[in-house]
Protein backbone atom coordinates (compact mmCIF):
# COMPACT_ATOMS: atom_id res chain seq x y z
CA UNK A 1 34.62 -11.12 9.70
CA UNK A 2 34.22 -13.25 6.48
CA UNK A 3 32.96 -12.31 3.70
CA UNK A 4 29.12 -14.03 3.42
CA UNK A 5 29.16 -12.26 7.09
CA UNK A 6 30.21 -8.86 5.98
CA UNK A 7 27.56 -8.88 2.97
CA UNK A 8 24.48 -9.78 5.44
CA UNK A 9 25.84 -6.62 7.78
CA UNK A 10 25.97 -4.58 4.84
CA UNK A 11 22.18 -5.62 3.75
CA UNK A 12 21.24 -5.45 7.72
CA UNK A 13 22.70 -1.66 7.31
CA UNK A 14 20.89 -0.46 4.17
CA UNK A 15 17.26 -2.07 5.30
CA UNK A 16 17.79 -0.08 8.25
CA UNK A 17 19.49 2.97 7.58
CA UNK A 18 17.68 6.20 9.04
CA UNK A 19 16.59 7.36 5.37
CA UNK A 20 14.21 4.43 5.64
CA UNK A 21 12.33 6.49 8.14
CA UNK A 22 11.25 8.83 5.02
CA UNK A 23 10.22 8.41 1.08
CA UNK A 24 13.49 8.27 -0.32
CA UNK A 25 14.51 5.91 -3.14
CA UNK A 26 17.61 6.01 -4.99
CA UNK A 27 15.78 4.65 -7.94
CA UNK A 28 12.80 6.22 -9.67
CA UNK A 29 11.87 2.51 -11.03
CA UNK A 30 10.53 1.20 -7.61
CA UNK A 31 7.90 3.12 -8.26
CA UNK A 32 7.37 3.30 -11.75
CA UNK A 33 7.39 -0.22 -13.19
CA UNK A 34 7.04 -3.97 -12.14
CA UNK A 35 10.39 -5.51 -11.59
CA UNK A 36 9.18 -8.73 -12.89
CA UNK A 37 9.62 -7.31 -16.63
CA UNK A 38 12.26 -6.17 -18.53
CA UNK A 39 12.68 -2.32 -18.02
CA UNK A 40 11.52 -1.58 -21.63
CA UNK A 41 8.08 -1.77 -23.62
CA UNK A 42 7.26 -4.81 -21.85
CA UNK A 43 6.15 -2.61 -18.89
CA UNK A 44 3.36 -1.37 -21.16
CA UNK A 45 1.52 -4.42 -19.61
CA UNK A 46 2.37 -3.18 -16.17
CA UNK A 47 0.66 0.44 -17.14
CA UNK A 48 -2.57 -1.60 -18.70
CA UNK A 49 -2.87 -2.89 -15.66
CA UNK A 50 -2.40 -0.47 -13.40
CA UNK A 51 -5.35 1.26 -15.29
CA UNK A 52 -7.81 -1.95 -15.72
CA UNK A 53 -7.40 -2.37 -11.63
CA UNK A 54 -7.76 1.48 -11.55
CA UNK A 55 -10.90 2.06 -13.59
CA UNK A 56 -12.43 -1.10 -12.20
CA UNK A 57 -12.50 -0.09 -9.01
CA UNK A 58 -13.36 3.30 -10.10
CA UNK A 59 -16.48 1.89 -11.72
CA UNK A 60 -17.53 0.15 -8.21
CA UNK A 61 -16.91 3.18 -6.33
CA UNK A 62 -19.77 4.87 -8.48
CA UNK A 63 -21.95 1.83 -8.07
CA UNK A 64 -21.52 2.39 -4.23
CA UNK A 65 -21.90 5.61 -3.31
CA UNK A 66 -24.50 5.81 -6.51
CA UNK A 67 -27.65 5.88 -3.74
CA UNK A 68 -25.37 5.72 -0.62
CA UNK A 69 -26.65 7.88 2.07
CA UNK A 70 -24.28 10.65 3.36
CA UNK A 71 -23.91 9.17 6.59
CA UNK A 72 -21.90 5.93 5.18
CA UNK A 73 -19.01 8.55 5.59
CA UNK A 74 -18.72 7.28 9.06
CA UNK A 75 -17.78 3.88 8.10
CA UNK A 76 -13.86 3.09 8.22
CA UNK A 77 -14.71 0.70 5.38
CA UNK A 78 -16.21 3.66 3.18
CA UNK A 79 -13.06 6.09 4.02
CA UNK A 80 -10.55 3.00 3.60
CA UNK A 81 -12.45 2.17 0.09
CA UNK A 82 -12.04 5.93 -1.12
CA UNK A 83 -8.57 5.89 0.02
CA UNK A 84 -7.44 2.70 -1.74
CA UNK A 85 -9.65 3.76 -5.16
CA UNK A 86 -7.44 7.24 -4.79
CA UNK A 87 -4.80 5.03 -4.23
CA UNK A 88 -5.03 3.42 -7.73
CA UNK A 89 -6.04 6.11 -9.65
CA UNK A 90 -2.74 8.53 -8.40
CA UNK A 91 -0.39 5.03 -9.08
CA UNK A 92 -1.73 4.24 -12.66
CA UNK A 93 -1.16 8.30 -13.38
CA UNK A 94 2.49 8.47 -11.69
CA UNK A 95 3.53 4.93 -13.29
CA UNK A 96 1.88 6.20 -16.79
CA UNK A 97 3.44 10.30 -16.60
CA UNK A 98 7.29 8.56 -15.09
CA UNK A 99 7.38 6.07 -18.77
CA UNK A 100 6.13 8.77 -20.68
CA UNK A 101 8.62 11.14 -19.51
CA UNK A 102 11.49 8.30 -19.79
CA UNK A 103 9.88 6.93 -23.26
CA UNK A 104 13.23 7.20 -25.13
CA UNK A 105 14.87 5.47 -23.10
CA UNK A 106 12.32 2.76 -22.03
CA UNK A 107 11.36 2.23 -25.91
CA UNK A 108 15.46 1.60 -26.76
CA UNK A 109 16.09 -0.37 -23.73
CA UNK A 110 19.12 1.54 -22.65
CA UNK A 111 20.41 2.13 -19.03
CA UNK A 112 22.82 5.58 -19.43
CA UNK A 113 25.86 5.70 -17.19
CA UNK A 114 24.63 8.33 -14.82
CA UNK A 115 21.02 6.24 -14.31
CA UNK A 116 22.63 3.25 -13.66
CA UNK A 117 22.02 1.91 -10.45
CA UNK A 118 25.17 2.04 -8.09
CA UNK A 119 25.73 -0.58 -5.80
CA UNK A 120 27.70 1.80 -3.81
CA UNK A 121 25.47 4.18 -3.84
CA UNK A 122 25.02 6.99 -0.46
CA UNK A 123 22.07 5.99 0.86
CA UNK A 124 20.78 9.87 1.08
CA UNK A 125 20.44 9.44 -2.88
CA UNK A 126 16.64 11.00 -4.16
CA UNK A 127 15.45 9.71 -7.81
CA UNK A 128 11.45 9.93 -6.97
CA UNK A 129 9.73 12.61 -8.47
CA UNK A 130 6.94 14.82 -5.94
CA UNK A 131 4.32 12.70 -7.56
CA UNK A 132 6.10 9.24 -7.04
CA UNK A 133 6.07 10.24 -2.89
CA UNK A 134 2.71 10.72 -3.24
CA UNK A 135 2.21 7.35 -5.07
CA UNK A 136 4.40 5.97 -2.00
CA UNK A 137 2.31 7.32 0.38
CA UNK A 138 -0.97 5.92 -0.64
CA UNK A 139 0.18 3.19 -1.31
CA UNK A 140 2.04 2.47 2.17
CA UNK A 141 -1.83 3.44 3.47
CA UNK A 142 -3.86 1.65 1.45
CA UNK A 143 -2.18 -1.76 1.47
CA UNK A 144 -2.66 -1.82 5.09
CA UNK A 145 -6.16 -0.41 5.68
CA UNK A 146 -7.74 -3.01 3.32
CA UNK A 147 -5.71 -5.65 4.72
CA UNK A 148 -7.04 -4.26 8.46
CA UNK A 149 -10.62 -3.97 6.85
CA UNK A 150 -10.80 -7.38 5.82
CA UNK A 151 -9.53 -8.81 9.17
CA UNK A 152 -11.88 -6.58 11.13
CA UNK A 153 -15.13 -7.11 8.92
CA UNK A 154 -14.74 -10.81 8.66
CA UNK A 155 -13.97 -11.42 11.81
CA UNK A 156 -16.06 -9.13 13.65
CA UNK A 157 -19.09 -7.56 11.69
CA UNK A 158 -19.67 -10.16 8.73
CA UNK A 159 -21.40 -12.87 11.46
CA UNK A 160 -23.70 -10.06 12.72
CA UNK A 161 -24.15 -7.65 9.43
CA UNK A 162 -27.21 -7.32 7.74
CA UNK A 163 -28.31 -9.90 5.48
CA UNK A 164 -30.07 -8.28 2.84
CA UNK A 165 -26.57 -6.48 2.39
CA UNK A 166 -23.85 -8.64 3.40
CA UNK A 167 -24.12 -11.06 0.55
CA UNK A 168 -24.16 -8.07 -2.43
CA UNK A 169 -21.29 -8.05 -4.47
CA UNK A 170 -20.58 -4.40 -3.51
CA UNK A 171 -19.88 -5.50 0.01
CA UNK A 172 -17.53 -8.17 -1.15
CA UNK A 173 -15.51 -5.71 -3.10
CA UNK A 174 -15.09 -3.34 -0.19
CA UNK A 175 -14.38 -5.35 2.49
CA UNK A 176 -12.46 -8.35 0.46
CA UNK A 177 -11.77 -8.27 -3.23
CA UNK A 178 -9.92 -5.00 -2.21
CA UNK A 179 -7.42 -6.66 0.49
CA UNK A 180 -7.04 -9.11 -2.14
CA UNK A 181 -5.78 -7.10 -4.87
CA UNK A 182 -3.42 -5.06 -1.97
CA UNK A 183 -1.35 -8.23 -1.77
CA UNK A 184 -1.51 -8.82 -5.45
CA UNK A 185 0.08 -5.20 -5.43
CA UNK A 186 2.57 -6.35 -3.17
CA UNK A 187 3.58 -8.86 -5.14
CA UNK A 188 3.95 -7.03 -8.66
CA UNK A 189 4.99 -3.82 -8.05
CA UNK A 190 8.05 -2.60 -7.10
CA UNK A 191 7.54 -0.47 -4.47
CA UNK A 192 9.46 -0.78 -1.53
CA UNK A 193 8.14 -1.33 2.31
CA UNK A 194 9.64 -0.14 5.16
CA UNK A 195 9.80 -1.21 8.48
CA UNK A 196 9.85 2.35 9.72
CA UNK A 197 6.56 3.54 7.89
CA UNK A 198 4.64 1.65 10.39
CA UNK A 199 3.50 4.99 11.79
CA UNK A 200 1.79 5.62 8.73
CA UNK A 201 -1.04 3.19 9.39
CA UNK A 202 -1.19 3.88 13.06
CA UNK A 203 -1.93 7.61 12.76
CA UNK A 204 -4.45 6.73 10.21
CA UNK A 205 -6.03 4.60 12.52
CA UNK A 206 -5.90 7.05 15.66
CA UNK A 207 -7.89 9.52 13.59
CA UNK A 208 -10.86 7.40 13.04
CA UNK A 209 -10.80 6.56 16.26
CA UNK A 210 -10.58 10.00 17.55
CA UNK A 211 -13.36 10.77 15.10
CA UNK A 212 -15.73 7.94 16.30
CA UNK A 213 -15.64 9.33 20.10
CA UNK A 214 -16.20 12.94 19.23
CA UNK A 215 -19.01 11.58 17.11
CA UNK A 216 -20.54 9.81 19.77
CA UNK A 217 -19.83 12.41 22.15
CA UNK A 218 -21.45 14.89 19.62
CA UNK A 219 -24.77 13.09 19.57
CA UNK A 220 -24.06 10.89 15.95
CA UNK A 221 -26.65 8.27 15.10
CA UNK A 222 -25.34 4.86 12.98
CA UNK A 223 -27.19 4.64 9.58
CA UNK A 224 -30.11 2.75 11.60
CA UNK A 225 -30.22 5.54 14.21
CA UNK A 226 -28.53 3.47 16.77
CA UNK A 227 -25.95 5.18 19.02
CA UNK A 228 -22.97 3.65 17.54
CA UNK A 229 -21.29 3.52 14.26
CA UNK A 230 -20.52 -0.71 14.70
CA UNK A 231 -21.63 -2.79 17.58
CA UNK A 232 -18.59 -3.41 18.60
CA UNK A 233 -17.83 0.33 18.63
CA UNK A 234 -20.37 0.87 21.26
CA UNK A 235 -19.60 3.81 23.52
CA UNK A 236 -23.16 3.89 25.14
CA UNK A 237 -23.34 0.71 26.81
CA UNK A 238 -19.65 -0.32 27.17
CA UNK A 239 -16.62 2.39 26.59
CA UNK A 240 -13.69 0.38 27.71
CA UNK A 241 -14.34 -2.43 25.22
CA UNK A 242 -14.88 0.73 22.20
CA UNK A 243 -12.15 2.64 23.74
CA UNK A 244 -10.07 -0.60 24.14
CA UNK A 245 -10.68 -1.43 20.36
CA UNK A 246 -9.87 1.41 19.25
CA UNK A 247 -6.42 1.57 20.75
CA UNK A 248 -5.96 -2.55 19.69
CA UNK A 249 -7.05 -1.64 16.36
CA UNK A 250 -4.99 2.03 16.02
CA UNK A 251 -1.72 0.16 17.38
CA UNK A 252 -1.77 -3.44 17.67
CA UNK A 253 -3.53 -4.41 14.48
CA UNK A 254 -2.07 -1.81 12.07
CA UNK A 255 1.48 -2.87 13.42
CA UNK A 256 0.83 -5.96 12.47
CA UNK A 257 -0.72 -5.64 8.92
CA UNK A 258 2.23 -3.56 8.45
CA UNK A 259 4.72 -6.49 9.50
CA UNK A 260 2.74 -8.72 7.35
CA UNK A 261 3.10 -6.45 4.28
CA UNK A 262 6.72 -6.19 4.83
CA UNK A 263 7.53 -9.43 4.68
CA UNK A 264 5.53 -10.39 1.44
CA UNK A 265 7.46 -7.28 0.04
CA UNK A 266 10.55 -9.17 1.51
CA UNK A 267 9.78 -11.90 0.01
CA UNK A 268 9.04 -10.45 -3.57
CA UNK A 269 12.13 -8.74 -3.28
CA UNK A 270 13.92 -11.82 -2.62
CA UNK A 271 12.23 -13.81 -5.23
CA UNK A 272 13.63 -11.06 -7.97
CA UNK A 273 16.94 -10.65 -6.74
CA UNK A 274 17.41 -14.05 -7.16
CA UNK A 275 14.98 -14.14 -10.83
CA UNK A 276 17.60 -10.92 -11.86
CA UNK A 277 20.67 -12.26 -9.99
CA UNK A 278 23.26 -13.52 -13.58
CA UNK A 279 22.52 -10.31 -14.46
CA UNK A 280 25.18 -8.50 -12.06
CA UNK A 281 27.30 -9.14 -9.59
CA UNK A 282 28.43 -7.40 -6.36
CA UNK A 283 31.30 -4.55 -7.17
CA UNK A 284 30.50 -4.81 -10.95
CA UNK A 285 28.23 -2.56 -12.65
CA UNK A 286 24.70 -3.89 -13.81
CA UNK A 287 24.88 -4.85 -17.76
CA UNK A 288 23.07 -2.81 -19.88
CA UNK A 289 19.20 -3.37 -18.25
CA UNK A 290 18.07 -1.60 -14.72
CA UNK A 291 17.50 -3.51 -11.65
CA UNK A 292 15.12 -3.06 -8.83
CA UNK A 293 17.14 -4.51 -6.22
């Protein structure tokens, strides 16, 4: 086996290795900073933003449920809106708690010995704080429920939505500007997707689906008083196509947001190995700087 062949079975090996299934990261950084900076004070404009995306979105989540009725709580676009706000709030707090706690050695620059990242490293290494698997977590969800949100609304529900609503800049922000900014996330952070996490969006997705038959089986109006939440979600007049959806949407669909994700994140990965590449080589240890490989 040569050796270009024996590096792209090594790669093949970590991508896929079984602690993939689980949030593990052998380096706390992933989730911490943007690998497109240098892993010093220059990821002080990584934090800033992190907040300004937080507290933006913060600020439209008051402005919508401000004189939202109670019942928009059935919409998968409100609970995928709350989730990706939470989302941004818990990431600007981990990324902003991990620099502070690492501030000496951010501020100087320096890359000890033992924090060095090995390229040998066992694969059942742990750097991520609780807080940073929580961070992981939401973030994993998020991503693809907006993405999935903004596929399903414009492609099903925008044609046929109301239009005394449809046009408000409220709905753009939950049903696009957010999907937007998930990819932008994608691109600048360094968090890492798996292939294996795909269950993550699928369960997500099975529980709003379980919820939107027990709802309709438990008499539940839509916020017009009709008997479904979405007209396409209507159990009344046609189950198979709702139940059908549903199992589409739960499996097929979040699948494939997922696969989508991953290979953006592939690509950004790619695009920083290569960006970060004179600054190691493989079987020598990384000079003096930290790299999100």
């Amino acid at each position: 086996m040569g050796k270009k062949t024996e590096a792209i079975v090594k790669r093949l090996k970590r991508e896929f290795h079984w602690t993939k299934l689980i949030f593990r990261d052998r380096n706390w950084r992933n989730l911490a900073f943007s690998p497109w900076l240098p892993y010093n004070l220059w990821q002080l404009l990584y934090i800033g933003y992190r907040w300004i995306i937080a507290l933006y979105f913060f600020g439209w989540f008051i402005v919508v449920f401000a004189d939202a009725q109670p019942k928009t709580l059935i919409f998968l676009t409100i609970w995928g809106f709350i989730t990706y706000v939470a989302y941004l709030l818990i990431a600007a707090v981990s990324c902003t708690v991990k620099l502070i706690l690492n501030w000496k050695t951010v501020r100087n620059g320096e890359c000890p010995i033992e924090k060095r990242i090995k390229i040998g490293v066992t694969w059942l290494e742990d750097e991520l704080s609780w807080y940073q698997k929580v961070h992981w977590v939401m973030f994993q969800l998020s991503i693809l429920l907006q993405l999935g949100i903004l596929v399903l609304y414009w492609s099903l529900i925008f044609a046929n939505d109301n239009p005394m609503t449809k046009y408000h800049p409220t709905n753009f922000h939950v049903h696009l500007l957010g999907g937007i900014m998930s990819l932008v996330d994608v691109g600048v952070s360094g968090v890492i997707i798996s292939i294996y996490h795909v269950y993550i969006g699928m369960i997500y997705g099975s529980v709003y689906s379980i919820f939107s038959g027990i709802y309709y089986v438990a008499g539940g109006k839509g916020i017009n008083g009709t008997d479904y939440i979405y007209p396409v979600l209507d159990y009344s007049t046609n189950p198979g196509q709702a139940a059908g959806l549903c199992v589409v949407t739960s499996l097929v669909l979040m699948a494939a947001m997922h696969l989508f994700a991953y290979f953006c994140s592939l690509l950004r990965r790619w695009a920083v190995w290569h960006l970060r590449s004179s600054c190691y080589r493989e079987g020598v240890e990384p000079v003096k700087e930290n790299l999100a490989i």
